[in-house]
Protein backbone atom coordinates (compact mmCIF):
# COMPACT_ATOMS: atom_id res chain seq x y z
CA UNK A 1 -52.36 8.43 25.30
CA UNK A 2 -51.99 12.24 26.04
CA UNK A 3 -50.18 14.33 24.03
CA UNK A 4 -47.02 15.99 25.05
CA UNK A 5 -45.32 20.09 24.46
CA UNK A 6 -42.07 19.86 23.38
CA UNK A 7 -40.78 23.64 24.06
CA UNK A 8 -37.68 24.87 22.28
CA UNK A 9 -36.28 26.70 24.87
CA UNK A 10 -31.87 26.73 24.27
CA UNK A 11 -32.18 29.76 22.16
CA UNK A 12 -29.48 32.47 22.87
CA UNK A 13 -32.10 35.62 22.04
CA UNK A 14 -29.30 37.44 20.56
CA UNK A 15 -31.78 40.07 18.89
CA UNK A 16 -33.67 40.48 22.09
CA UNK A 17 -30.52 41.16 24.81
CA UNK A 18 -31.74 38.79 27.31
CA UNK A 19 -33.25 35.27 28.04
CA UNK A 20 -36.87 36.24 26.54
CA UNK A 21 -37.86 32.40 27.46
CA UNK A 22 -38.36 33.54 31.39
CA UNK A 23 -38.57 37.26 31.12
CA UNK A 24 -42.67 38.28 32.56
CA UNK A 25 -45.38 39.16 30.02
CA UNK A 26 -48.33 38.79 32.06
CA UNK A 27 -49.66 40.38 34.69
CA UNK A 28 -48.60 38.65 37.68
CA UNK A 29 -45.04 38.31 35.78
CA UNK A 30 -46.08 35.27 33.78
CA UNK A 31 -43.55 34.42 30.83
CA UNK A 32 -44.82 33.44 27.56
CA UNK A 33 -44.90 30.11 27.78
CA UNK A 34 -46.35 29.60 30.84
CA UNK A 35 -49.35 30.80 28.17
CA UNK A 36 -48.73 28.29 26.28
CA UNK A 37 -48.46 25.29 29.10
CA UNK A 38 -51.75 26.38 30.07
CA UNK A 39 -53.43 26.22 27.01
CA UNK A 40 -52.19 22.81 26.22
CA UNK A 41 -52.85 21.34 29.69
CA UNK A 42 -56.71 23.06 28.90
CA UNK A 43 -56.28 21.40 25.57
CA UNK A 44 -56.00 17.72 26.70
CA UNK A 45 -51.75 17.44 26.96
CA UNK A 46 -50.09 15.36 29.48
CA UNK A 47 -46.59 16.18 29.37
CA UNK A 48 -44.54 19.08 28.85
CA UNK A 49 -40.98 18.70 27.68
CA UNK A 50 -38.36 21.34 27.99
CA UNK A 51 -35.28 21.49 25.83
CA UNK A 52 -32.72 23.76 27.29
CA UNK A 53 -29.07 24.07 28.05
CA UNK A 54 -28.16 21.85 31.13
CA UNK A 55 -26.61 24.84 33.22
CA UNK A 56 -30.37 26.35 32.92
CA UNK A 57 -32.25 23.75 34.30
CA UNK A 58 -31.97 25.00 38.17
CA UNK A 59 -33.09 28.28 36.75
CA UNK A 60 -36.35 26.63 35.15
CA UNK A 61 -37.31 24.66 37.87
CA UNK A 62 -37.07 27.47 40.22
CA UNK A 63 -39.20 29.75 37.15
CA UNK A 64 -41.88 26.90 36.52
CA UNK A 65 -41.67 23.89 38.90
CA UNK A 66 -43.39 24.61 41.64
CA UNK A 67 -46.20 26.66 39.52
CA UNK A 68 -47.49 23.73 36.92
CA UNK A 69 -46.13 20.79 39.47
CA UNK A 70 -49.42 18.24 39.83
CA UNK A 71 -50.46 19.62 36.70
CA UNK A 72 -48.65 18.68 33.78
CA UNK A 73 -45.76 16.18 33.75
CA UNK A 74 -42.55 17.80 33.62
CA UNK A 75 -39.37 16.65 31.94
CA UNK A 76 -36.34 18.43 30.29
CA UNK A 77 -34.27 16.99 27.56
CA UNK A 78 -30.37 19.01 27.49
CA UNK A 79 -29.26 20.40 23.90
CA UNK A 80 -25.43 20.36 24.40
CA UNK A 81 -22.77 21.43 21.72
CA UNK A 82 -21.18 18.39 22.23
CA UNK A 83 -22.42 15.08 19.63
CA UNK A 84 -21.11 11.52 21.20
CA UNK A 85 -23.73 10.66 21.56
CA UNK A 86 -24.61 9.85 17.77
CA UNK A 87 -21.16 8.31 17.37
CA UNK A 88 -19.78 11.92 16.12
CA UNK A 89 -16.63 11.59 18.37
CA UNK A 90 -14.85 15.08 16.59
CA UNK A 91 -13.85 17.91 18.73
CA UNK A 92 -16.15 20.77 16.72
CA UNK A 93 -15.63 24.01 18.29
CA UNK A 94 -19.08 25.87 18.53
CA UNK A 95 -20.26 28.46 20.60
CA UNK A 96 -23.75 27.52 20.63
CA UNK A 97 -25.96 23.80 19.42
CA UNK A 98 -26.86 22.95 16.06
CA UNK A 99 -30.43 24.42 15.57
CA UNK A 100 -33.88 23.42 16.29
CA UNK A 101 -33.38 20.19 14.63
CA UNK A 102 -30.81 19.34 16.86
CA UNK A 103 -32.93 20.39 20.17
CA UNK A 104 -35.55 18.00 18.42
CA UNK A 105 -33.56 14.97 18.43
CA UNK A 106 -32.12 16.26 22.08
CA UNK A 107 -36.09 15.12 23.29
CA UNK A 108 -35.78 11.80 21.67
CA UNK A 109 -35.68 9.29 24.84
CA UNK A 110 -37.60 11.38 26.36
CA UNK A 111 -40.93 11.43 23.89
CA UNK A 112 -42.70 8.23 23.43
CA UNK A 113 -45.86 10.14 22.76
CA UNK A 114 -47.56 11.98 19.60
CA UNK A 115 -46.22 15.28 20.38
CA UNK A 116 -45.85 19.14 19.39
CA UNK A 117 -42.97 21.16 19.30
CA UNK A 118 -42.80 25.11 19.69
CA UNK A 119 -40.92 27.95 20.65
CA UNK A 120 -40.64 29.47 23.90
CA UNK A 121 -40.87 33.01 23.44
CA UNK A 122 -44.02 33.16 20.85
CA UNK A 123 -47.51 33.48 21.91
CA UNK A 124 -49.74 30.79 20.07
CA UNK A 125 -53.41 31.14 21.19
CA UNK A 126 -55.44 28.66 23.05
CA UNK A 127 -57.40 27.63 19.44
CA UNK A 128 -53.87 26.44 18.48
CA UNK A 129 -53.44 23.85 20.85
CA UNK A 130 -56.82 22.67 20.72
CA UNK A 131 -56.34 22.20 17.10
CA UNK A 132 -52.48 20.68 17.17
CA UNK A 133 -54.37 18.07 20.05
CA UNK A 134 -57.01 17.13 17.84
CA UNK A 135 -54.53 16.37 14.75
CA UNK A 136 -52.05 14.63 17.13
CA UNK A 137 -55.06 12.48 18.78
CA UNK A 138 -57.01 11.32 15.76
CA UNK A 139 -54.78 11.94 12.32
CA UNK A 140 -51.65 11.73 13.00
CA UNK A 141 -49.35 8.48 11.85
CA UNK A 142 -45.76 7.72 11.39
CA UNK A 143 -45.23 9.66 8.12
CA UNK A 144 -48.10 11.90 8.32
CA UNK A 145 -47.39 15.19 10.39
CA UNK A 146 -48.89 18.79 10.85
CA UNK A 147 -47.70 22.20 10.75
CA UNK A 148 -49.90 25.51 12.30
CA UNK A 149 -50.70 27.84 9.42
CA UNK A 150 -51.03 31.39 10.29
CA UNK A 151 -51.86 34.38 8.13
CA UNK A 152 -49.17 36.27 7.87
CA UNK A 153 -50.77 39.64 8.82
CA UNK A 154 -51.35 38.27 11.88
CA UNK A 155 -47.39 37.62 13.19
CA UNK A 156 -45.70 40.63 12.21
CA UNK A 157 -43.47 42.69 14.43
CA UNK A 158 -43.56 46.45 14.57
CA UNK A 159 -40.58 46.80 16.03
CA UNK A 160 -38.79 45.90 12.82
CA UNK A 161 -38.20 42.96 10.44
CA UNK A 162 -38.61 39.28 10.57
CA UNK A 163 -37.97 36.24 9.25
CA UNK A 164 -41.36 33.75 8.23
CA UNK A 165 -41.68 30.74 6.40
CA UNK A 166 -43.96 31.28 3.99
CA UNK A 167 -45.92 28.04 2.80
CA UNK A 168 -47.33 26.70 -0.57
CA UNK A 169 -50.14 24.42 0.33
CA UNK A 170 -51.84 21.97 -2.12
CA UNK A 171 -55.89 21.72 -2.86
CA UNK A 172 -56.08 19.21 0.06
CA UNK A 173 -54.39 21.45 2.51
CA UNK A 174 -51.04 19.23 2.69
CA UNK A 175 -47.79 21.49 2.43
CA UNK A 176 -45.55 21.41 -0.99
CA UNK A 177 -43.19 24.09 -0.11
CA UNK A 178 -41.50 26.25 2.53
CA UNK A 179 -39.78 29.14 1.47
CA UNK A 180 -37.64 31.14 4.16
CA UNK A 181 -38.27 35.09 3.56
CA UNK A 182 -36.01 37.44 5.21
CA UNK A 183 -36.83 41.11 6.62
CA UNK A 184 -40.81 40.38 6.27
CA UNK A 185 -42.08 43.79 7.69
CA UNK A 186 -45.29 46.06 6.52
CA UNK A 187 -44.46 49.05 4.75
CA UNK A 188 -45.56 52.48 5.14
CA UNK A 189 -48.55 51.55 2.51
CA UNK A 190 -49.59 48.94 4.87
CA UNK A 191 -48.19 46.29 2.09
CA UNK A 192 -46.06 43.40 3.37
CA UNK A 193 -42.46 43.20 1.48
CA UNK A 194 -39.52 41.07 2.31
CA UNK A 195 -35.78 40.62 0.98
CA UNK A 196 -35.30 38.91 -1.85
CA UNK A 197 -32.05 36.55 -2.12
CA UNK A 198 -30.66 39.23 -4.69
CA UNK A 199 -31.58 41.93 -2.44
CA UNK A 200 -34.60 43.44 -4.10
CA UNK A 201 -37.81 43.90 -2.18
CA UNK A 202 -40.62 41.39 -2.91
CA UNK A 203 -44.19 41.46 -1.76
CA UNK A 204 -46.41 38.85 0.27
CA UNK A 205 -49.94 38.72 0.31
CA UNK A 206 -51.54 39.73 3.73
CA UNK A 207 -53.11 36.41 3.93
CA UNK A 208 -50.31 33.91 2.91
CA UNK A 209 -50.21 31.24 5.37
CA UNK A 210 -47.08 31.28 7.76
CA UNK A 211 -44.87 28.83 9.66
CA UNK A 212 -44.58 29.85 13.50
CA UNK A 213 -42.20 26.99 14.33
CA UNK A 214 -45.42 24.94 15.81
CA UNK A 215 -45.23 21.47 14.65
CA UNK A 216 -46.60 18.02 15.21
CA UNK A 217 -44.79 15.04 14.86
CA UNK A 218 -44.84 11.01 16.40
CA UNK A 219 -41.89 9.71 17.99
CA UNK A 220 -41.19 8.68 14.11
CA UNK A 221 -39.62 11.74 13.34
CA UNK A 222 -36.61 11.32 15.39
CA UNK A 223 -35.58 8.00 13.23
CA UNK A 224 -36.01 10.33 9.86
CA UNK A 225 -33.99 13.65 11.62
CA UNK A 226 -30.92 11.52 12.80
CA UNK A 227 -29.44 10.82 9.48
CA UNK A 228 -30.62 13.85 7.95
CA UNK A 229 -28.32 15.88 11.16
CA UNK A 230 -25.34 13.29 11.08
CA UNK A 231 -25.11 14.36 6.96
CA UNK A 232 -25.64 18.09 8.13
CA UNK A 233 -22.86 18.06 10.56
CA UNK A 234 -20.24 16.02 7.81
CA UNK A 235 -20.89 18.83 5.17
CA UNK A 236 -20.94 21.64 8.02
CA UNK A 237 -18.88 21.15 11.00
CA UNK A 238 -16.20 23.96 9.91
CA UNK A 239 -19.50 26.41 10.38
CA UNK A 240 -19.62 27.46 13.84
CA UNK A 241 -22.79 29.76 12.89
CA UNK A 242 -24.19 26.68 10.79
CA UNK A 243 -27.91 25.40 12.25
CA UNK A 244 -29.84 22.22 11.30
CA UNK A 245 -33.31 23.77 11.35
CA UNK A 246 -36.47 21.77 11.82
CA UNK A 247 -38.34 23.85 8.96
CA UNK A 248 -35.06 22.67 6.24
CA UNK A 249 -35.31 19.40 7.59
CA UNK A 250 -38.96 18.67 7.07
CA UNK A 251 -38.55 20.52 3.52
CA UNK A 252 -35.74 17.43 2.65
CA UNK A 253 -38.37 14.55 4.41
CA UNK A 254 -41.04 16.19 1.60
CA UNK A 255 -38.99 16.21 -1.06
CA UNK A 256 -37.85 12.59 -0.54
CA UNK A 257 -41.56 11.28 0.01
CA UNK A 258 -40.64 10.36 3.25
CA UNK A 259 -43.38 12.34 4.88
CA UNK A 260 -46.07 14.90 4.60
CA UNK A 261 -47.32 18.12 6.77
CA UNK A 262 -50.73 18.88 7.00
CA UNK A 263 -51.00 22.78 7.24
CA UNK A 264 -53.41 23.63 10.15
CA UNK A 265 -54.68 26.86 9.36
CA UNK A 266 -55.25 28.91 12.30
CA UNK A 267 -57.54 31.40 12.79
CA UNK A 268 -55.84 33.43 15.67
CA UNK A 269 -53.03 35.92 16.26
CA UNK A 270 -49.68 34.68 16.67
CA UNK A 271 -47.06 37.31 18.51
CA UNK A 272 -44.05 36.76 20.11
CA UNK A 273 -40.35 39.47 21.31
CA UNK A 274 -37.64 39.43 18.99
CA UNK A 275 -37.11 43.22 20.16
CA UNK A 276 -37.00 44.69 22.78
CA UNK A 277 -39.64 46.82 21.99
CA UNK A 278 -41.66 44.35 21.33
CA UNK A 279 -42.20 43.58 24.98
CA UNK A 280 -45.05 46.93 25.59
CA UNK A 281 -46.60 45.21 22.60
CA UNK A 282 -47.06 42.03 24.19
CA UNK A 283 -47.31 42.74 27.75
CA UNK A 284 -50.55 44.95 26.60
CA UNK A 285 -51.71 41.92 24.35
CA UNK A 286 -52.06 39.81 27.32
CA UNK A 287 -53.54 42.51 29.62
CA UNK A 288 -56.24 42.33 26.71
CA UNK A 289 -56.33 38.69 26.70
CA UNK A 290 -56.90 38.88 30.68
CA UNK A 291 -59.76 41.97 30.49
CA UNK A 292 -61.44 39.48 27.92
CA UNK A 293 -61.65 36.60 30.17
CA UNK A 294 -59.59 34.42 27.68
CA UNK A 295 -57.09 33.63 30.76
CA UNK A 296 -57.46 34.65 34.15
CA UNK A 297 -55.77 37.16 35.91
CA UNK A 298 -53.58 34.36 38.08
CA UNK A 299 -52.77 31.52 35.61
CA UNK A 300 -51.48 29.14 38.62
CA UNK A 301 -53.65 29.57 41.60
């Protein structure tokens, strides 16, 4: 059985000032994941699942329907505020969802396949998905799952900070830890600092091996998340700003033994706009890509 993209796409892009997910990158106007879809339909995927906001889905169809229809299945999966549906009957004023977690478990009767979940608005690289396919077709099982590896120097913005997961892997390659750094940006020495919880700079190695938010999971996953969000939301629901974050969740499946991520270390740029600024950056990335043959000029025709 294929493979399906599960693409976190409910995000409110509150750094960027607009909705990043179908803004156009490429060329011919091509978003950023419409990079993506193509390089996992190239890589052997079958479906693509969308998680949005219900009130967007008019606007993706209209963005990608017609453009990947006959090539990829196409599904979408709604992330609403709202939690009946896992017998949380309270009326929880929010804003915006619960987190990435949260649009995970939105894709749950949707995704009976081995699967991979990403962002919308981050450039992966074609090698990615032809490595995430491999893992999903031939390693993966009900506790064992993957996470991409990138090297850090490869995913920073020079627009201005970010936040990476930075990951402690063991001798076999398996992930022990995942530590959130804040305000990860390269100095004027060319040396990669961050924010230290007591507000101190520390500094990374160029090479330390990054989370991008590309994952891959079975349909298991969704049975080990529930519980984990229906405790989140009982400690948290007086939070309106409080998110139940895929990287925080797989962190508590580790530490219980419940599971284990193999880190995919990828070889391969990973960009992606949290600023505006960013979008010359990537637009010109692209271009490159295009000049290079990587993609063609037209992804669609």
């Amino acid at each position: 059985m294929k493979p399906t993209l599960v693409i976190l796409a409910a995000g409110m892009a509150s750094r960027y000032g607009g909705n990043k997910q179908t803004d156009g990158f490429g060329p011919n106007n091509e978003t950023i994941l419409e990079y993506s879809i193509y390089d996992a339909i190239r890589a052997g995927f079958g479906k693509v699942c969308f998680i949005i906001r219900k009130e967007h889905q008019a606007t993706f169809q209209e963005k990608f329907g017609d453009k990947i229809s006959g090539k990829i299945e196409v599904v979408y999966a709604f992330q609403e505020p709202q939690l009946d549906e896992y017998g949380i009957h309270e009326n929880i004023e929010r804003a915006k969802p619960w987190g990435t977690g949260h649009a995970l478990l939105a894709a749950r009767n949707l995704v009976k396949e081995n699967f991979c979940v990403i962002n919308a608005d981050d450039f992966y690289s074609a090698t990615a998905f032809e490595q995430m396919a491999a893992f999903l077709t031939n390693e993966a099982a009900d506790d064992h799952f993957a996470l991409l590896g990138y090297t850090i120097g490869e995913t920073l913005s020079d627009s201005g900070p970010v936040t990476r997961g930075v990951c402690a892997t063991s001798a076999e390659g398996y992930l022990q830890q995942l530590d959130e750094r804040a305000k990860v940006y390269r100095n004027a020495e060319g040396l990669i600092e961050f924010e230290q919880a007591d507000g101190t700079p520390g500094t990374l190695p160029a090479d330390a091996p990054v989370s991008m938010n590309f994952w891959g999971f079975t349909p298991a996953i969704f049975a080990l998340l529930e519980p984990l969000f229906k405790d989140f939301v009982a400690v948290k629901k007086a939070d309106p700003k409080a998110e139940f974050l895929i990287p925080e969740a797989a962190q508590q499946l580790l530490q219980a033994g419940k599971a284990k991520f193999k880190v995919l270390q990828v070889n391969a740029p990973c960009f992606g706009v949290t600023y505006q600024e960013d979008k010359p950056l990537v637009k010109e990335a692209l271009a490159g890509l295009v000049s290079e043959e990587v993609y063609p000029n037209q992804l669609w025709v």
